[in-house]
PDB file of N, CA and C in Angstrom:
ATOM      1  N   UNK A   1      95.902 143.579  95.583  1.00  0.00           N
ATOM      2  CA  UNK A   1      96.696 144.761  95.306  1.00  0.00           C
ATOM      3  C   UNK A   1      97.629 144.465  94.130  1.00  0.00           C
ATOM      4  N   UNK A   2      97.599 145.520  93.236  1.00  0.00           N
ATOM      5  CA  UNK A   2      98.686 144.839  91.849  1.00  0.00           C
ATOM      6  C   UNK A   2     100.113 145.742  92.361  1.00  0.00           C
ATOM      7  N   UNK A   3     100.992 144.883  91.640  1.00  0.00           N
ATOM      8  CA  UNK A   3     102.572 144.856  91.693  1.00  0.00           C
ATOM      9  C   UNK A   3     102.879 146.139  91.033  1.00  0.00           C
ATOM     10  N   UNK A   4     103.919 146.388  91.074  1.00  0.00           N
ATOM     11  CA  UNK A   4     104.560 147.373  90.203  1.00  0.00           C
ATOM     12  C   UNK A   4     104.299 146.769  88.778  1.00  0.00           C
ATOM     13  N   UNK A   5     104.789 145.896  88.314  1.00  0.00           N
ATOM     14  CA  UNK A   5     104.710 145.530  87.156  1.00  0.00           C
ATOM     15  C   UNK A   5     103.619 144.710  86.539  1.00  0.00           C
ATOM     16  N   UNK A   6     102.580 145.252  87.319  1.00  0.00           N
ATOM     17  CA  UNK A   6     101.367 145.213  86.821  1.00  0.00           C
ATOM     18  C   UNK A   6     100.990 146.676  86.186  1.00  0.00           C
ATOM     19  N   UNK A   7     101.050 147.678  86.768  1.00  0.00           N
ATOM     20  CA  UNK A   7     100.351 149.118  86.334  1.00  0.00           C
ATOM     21  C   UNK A   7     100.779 148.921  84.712  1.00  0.00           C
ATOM     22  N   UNK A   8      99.660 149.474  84.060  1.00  0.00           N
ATOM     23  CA  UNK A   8     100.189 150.034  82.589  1.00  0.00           C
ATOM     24  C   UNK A   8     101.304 150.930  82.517  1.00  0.00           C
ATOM     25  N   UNK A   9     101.837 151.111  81.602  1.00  0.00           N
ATOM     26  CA  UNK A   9     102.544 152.310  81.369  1.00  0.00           C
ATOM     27  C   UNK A   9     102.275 152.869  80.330  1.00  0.00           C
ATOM     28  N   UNK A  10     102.715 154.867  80.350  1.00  0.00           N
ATOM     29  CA  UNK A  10     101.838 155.244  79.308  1.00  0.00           C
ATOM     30  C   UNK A  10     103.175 155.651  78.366  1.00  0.00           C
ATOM     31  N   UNK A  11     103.107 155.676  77.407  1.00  0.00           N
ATOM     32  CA  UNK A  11     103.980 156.247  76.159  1.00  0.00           C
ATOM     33  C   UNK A  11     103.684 157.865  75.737  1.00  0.00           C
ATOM     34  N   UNK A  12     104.431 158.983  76.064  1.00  0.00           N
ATOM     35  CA  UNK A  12     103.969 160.456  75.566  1.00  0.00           C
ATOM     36  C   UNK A  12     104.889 160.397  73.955  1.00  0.00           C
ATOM     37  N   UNK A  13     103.770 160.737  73.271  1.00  0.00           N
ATOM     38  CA  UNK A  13     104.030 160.870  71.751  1.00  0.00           C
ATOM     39  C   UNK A  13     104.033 161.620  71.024  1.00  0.00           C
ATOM     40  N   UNK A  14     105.246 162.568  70.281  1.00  0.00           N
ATOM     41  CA  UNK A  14     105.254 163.995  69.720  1.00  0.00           C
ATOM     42  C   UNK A  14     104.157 164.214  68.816  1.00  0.00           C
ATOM     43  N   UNK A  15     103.770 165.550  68.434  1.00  0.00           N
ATOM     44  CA  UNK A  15     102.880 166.161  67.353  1.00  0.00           C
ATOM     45  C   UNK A  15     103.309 164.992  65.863  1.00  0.00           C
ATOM     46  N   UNK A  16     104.772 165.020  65.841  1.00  0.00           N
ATOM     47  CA  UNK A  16     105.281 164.517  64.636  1.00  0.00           C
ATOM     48  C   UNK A  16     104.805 163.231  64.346  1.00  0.00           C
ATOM     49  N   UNK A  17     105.414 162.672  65.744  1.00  0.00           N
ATOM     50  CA  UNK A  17     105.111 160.779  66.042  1.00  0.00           C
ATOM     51  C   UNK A  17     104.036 160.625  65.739  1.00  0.00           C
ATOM     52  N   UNK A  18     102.837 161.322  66.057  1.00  0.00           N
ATOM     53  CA  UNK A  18     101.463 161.401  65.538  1.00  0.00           C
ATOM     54  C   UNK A  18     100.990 161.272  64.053  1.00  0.00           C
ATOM     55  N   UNK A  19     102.140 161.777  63.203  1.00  0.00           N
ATOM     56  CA  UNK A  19     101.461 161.773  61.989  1.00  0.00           C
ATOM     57  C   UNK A  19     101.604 163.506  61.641  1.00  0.00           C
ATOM     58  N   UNK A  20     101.472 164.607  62.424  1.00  0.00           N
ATOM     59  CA  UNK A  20     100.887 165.824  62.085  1.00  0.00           C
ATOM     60  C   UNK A  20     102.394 166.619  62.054  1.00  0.00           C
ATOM     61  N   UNK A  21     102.111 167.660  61.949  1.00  0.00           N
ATOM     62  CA  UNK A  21     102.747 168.949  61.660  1.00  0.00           C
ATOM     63  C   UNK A  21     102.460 170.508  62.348  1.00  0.00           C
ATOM     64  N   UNK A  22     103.282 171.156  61.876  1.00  0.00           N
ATOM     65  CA  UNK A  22     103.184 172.925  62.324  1.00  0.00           C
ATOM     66  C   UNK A  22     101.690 173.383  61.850  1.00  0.00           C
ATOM     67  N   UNK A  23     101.312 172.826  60.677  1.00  0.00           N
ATOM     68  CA  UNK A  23     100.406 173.646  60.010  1.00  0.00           C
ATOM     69  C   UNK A  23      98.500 172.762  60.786  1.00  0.00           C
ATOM     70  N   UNK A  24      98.753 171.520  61.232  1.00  0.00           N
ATOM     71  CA  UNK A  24      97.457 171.176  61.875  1.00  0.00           C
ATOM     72  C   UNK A  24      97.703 171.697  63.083  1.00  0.00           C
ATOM     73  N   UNK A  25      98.730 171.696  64.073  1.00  0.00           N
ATOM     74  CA  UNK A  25      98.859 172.445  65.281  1.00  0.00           C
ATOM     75  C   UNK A  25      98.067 173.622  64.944  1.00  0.00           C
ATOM     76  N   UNK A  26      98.720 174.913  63.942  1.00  0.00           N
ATOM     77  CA  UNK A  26      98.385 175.834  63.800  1.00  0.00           C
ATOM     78  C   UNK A  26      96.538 176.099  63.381  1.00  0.00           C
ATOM     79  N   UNK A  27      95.877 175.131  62.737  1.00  0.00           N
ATOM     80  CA  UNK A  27      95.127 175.120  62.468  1.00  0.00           C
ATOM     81  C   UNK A  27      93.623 174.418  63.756  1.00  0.00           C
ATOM     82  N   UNK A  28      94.798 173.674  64.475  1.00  0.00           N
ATOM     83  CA  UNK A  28      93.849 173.159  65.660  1.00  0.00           C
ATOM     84  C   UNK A  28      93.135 174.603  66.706  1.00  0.00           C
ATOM     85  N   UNK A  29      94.003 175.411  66.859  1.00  0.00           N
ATOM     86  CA  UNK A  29      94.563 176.363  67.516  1.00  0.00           C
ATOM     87  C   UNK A  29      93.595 177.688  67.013  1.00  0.00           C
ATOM     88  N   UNK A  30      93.307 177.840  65.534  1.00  0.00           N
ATOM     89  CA  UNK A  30      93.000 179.268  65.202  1.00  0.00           C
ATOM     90  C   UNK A  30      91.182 178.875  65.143  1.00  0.00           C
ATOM     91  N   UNK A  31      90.930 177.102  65.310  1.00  0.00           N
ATOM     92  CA  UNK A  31      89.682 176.969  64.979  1.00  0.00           C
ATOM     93  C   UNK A  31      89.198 177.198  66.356  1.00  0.00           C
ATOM     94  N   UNK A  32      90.056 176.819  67.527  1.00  0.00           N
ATOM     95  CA  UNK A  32      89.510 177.037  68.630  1.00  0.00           C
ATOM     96  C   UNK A  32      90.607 177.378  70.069  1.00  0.00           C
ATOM     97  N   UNK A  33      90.967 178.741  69.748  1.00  0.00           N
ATOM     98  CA  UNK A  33      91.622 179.410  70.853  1.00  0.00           C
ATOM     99  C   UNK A  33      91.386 179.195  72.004  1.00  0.00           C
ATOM    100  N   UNK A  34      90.444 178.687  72.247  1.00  0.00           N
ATOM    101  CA  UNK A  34      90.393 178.223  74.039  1.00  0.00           C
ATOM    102  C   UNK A  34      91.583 177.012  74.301  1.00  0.00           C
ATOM    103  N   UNK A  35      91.765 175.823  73.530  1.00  0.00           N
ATOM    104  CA  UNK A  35      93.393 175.279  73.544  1.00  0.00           C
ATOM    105  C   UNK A  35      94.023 175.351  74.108  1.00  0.00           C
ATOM    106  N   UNK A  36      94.225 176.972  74.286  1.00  0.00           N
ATOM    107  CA  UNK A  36      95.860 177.265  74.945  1.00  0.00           C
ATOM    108  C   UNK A  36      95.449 177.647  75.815  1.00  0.00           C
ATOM    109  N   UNK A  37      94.080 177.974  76.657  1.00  0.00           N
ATOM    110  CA  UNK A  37      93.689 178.415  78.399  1.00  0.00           C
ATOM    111  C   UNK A  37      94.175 179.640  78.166  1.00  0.00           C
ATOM    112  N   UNK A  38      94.254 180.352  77.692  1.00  0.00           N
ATOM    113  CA  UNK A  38      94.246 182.014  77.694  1.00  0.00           C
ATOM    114  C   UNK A  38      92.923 182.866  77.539  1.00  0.00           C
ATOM    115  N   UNK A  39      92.291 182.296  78.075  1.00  0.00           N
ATOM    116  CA  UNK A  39      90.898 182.799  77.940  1.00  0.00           C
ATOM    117  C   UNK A  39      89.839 182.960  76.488  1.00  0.00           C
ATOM    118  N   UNK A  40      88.963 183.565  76.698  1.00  0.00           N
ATOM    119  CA  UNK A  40      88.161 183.125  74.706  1.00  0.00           C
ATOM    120  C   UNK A  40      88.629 184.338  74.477  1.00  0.00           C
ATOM    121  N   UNK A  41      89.646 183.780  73.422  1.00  0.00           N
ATOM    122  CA  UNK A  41      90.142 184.536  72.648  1.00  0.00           C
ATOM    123  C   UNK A  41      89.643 184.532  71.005  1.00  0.00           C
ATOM    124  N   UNK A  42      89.855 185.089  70.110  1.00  0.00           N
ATOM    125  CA  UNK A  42      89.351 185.174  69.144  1.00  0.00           C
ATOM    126  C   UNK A  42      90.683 185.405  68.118  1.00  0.00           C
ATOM    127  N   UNK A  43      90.181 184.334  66.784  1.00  0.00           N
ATOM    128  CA  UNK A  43      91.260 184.625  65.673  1.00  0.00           C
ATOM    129  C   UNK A  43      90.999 185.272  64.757  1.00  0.00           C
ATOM    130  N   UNK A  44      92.344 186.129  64.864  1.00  0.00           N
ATOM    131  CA  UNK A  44      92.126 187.077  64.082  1.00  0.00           C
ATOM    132  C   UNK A  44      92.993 187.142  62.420  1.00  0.00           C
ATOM    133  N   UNK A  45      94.356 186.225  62.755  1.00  0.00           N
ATOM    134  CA  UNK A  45      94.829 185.740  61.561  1.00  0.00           C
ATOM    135  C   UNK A  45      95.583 184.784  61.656  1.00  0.00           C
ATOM    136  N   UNK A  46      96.096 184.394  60.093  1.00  0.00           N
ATOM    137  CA  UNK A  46      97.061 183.359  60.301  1.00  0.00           C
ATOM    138  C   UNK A  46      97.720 183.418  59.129  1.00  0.00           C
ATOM    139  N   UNK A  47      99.041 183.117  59.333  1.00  0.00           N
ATOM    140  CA  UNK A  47     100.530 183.253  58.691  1.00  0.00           C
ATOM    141  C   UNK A  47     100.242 184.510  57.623  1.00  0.00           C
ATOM    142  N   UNK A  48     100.087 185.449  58.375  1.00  0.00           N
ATOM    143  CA  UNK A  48     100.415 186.925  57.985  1.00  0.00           C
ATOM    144  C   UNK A  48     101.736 187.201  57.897  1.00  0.00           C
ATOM    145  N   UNK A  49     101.514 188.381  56.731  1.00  0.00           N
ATOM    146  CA  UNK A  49     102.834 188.351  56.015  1.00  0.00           C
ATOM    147  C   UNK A  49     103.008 189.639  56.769  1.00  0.00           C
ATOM    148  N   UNK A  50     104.159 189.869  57.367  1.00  0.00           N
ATOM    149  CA  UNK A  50     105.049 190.949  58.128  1.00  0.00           C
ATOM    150  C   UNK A  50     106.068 191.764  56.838  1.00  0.00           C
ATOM    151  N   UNK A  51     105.828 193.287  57.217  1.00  0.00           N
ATOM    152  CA  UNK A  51     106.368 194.083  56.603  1.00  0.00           C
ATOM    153  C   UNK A  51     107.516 194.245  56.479  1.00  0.00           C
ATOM    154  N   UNK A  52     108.006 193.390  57.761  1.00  0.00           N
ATOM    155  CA  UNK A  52     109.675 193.572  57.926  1.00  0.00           C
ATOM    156  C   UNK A  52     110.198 191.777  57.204  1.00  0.00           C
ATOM    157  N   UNK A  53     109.229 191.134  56.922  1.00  0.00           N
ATOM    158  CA  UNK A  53     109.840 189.819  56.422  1.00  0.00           C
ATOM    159  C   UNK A  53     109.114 188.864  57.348  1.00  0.00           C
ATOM    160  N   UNK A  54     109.229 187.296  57.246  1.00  0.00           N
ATOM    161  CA  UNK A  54     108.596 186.620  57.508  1.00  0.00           C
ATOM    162  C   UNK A  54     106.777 186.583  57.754  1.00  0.00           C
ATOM    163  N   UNK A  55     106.133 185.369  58.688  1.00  0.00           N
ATOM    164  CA  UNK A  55     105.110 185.398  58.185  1.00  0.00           C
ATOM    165  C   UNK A  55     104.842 184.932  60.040  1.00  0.00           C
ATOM    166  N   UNK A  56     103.824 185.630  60.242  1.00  0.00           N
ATOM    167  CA  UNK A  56     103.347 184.971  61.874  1.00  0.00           C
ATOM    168  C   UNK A  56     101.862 184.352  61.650  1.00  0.00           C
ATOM    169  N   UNK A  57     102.821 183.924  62.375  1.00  0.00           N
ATOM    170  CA  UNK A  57     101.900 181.774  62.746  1.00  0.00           C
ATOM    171  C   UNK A  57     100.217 182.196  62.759  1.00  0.00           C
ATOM    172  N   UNK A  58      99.757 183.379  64.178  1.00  0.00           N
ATOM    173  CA  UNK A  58      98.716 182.849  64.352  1.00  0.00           C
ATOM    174  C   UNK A  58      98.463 184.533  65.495  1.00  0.00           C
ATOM    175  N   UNK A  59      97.466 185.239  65.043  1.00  0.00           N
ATOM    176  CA  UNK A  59      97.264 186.546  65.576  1.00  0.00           C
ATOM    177  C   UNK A  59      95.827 186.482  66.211  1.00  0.00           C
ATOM    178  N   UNK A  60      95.611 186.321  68.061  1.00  0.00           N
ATOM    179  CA  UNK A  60      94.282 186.299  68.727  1.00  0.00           C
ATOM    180  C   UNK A  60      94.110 187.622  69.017  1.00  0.00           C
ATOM    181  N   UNK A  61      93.117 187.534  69.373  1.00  0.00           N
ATOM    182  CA  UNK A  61      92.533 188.804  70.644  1.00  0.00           C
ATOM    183  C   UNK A  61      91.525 188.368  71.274  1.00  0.00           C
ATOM    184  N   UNK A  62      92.001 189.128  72.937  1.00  0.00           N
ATOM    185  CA  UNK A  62      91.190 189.459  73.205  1.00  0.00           C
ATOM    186  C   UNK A  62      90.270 190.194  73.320  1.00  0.00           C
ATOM    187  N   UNK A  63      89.025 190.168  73.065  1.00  0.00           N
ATOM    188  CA  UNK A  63      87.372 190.982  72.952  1.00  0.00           C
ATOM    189  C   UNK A  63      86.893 191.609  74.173  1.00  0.00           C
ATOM    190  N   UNK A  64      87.948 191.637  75.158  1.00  0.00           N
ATOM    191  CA  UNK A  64      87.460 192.141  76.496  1.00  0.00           C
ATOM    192  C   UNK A  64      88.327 193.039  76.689  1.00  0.00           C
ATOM    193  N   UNK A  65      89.551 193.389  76.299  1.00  0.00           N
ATOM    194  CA  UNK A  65      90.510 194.358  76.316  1.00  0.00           C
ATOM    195  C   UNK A  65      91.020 194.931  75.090  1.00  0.00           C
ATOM    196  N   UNK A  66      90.982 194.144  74.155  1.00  0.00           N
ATOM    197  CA  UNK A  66      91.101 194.201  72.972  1.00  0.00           C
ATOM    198  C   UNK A  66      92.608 193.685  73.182  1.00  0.00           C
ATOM    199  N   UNK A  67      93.592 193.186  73.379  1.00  0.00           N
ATOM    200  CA  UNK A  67      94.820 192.950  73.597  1.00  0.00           C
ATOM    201  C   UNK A  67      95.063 191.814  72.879  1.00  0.00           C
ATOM    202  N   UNK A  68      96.008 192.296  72.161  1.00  0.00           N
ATOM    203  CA  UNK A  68      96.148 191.137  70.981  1.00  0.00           C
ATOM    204  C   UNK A  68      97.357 189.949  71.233  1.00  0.00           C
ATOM    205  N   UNK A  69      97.588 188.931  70.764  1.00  0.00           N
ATOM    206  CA  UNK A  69      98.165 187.214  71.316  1.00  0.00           C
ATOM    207  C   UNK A  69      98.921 187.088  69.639  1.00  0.00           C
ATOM    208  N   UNK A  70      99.884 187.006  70.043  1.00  0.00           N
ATOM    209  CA  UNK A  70     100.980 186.359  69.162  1.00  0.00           C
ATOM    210  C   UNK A  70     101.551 184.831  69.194  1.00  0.00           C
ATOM    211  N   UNK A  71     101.233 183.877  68.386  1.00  0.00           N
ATOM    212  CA  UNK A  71     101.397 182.755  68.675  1.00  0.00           C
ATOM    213  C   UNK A  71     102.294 182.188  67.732  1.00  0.00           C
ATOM    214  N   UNK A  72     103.598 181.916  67.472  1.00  0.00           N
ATOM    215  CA  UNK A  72     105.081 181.474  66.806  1.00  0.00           C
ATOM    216  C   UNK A  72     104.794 179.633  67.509  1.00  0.00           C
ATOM    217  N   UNK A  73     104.599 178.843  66.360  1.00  0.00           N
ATOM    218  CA  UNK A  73     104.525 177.656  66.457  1.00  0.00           C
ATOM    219  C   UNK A  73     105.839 176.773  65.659  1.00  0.00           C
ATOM    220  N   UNK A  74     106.676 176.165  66.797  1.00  0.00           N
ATOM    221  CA  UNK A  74     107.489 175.650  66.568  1.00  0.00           C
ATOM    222  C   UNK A  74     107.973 174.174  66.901  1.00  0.00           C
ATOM    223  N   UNK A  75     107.615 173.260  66.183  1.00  0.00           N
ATOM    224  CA  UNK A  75     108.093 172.062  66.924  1.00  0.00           C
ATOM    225  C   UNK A  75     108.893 171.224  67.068  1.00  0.00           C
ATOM    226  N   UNK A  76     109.866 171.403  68.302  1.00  0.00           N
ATOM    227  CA  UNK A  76     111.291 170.569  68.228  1.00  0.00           C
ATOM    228  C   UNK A  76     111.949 171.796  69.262  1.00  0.00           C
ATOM    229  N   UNK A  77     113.219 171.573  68.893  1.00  0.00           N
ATOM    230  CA  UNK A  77     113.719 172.872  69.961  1.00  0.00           C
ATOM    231  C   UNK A  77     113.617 174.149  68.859  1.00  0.00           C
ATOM    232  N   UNK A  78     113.595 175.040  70.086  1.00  0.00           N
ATOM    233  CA  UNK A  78     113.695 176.473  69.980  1.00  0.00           C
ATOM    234  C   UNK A  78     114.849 177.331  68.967  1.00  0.00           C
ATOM    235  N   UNK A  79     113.621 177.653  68.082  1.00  0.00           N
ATOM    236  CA  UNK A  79     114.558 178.205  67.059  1.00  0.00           C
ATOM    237  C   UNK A  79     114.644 179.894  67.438  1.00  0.00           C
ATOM    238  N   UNK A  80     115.945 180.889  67.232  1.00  0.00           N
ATOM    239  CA  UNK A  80     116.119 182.027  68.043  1.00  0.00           C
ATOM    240  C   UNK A  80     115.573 182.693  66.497  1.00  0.00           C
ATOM    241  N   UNK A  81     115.384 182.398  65.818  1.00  0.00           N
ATOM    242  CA  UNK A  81     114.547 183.559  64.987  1.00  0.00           C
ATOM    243  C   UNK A  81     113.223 183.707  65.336  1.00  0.00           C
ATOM    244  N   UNK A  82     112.432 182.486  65.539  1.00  0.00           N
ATOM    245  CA  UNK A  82     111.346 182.593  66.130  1.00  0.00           C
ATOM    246  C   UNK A  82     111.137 183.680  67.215  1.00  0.00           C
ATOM    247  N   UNK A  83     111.737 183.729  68.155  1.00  0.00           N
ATOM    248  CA  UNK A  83     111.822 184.834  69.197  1.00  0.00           C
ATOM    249  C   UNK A  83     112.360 186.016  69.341  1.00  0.00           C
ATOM    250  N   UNK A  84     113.320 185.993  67.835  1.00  0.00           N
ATOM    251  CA  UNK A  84     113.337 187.006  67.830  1.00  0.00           C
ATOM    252  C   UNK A  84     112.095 187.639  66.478  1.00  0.00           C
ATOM    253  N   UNK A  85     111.226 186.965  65.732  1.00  0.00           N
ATOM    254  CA  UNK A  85     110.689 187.457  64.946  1.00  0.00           C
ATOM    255  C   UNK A  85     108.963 187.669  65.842  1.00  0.00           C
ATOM    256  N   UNK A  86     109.487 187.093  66.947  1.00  0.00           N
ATOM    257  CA  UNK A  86     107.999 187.934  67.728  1.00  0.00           C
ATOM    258  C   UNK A  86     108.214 188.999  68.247  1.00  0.00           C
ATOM    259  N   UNK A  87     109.666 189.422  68.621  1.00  0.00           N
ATOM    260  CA  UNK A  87     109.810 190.580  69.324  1.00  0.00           C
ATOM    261  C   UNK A  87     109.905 191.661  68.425  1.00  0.00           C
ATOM    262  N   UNK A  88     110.351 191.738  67.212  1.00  0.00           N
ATOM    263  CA  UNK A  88     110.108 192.267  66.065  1.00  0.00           C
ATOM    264  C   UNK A  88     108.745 192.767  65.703  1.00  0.00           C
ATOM    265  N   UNK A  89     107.736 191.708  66.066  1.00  0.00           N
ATOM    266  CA  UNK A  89     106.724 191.976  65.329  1.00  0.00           C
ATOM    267  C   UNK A  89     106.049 192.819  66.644  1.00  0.00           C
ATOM    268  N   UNK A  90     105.847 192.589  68.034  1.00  0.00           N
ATOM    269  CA  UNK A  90     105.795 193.790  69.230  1.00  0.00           C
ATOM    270  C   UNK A  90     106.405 194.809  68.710  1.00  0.00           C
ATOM    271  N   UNK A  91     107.305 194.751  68.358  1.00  0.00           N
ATOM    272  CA  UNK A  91     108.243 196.351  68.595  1.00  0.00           C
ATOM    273  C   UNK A  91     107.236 196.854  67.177  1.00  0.00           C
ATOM    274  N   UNK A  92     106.997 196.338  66.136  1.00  0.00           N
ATOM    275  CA  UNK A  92     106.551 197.140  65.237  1.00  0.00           C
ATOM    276  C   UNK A  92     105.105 197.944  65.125  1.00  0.00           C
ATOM    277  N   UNK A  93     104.669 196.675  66.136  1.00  0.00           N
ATOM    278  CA  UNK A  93     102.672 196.972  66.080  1.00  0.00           C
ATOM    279  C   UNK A  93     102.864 198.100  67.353  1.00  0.00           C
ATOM    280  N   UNK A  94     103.749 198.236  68.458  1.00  0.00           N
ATOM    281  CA  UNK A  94     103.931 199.115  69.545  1.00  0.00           C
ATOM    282  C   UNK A  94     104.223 200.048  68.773  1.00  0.00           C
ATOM    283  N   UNK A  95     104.857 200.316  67.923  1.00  0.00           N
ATOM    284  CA  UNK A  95     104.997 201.805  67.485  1.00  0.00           C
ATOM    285  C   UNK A  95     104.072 201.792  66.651  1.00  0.00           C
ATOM    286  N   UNK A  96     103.836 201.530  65.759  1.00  0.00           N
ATOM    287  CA  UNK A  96     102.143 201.933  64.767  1.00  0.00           C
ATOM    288  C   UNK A  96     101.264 202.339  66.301  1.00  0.00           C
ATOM    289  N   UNK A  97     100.795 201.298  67.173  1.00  0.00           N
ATOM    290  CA  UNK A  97      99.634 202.126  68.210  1.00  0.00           C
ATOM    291  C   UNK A  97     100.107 203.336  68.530  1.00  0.00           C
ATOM    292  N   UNK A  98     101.479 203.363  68.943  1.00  0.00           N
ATOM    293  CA  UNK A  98     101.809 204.821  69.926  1.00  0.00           C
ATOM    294  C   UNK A  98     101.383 205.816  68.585  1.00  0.00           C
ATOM    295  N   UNK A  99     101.502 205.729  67.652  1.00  0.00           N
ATOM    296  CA  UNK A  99     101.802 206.612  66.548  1.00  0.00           C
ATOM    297  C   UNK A  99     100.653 207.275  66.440  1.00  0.00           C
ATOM    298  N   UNK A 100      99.389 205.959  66.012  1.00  0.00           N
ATOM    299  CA  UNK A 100      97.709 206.429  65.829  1.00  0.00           C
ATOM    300  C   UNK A 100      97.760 207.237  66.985  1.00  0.00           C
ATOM    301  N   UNK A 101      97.867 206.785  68.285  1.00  0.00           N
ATOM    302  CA  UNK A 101      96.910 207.440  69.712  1.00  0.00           C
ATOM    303  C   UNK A 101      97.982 208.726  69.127  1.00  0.00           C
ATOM    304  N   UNK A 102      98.882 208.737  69.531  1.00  0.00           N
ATOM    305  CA  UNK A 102      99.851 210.080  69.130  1.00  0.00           C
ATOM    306  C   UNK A 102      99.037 210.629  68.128  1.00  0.00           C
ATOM    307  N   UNK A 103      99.317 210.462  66.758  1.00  0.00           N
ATOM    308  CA  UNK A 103      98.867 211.480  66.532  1.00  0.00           C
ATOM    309  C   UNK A 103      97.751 211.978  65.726  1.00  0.00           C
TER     310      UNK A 103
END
């Protein structure tokens, strides 16, 4: 039977510590949306330029509802523009749909 200080131990190592960045995350991600377990989703863009300013990360859908995935890639702590520039970008695509079905 081994000791405690026998078991290995494992080291968890950031995106950064790795070597990589926002933009291979982002790129790991749009080549293959299954990644994130949200079902097969499909990409539809990346770092689109928003009418109201800034640029979003990474735009899926789903092909079974058509319901579209907003993905703001940030690594380190939580930046509040980020969250607020997704809720921005909901509030804007929610009114363009209501607008088409409207009118």
């Amino acid at each position: 039977m081994m000791t405690m200080e026998e078991f290995p131990t494992t080291k968890i190592f950031s995106i950064r510590e790795c070597g990589f960045d926002e933009y291979w995350l982002r790129d790991q991600i749009y080549e293959d949306p299954t990644k994130l377990r949200l079902g097969d989703l499909q990409p539809i863009s990346k770092e689109r330029t928003q009418s109201q300013g800034g640029r979003l990360d990474l735009l899926l859908k789903d092909p079974e509802d058509d319901s579209m995935f907003e993905v703001e890639l940030q690594l380190g702590a939580t930046d509040e523009t980020h969250i607020i520039r997704t809720i921005e970008y909901w509030a804007t695509k929610t009114v363009s749909v209501v607008s088409v079905e409207v009118g």
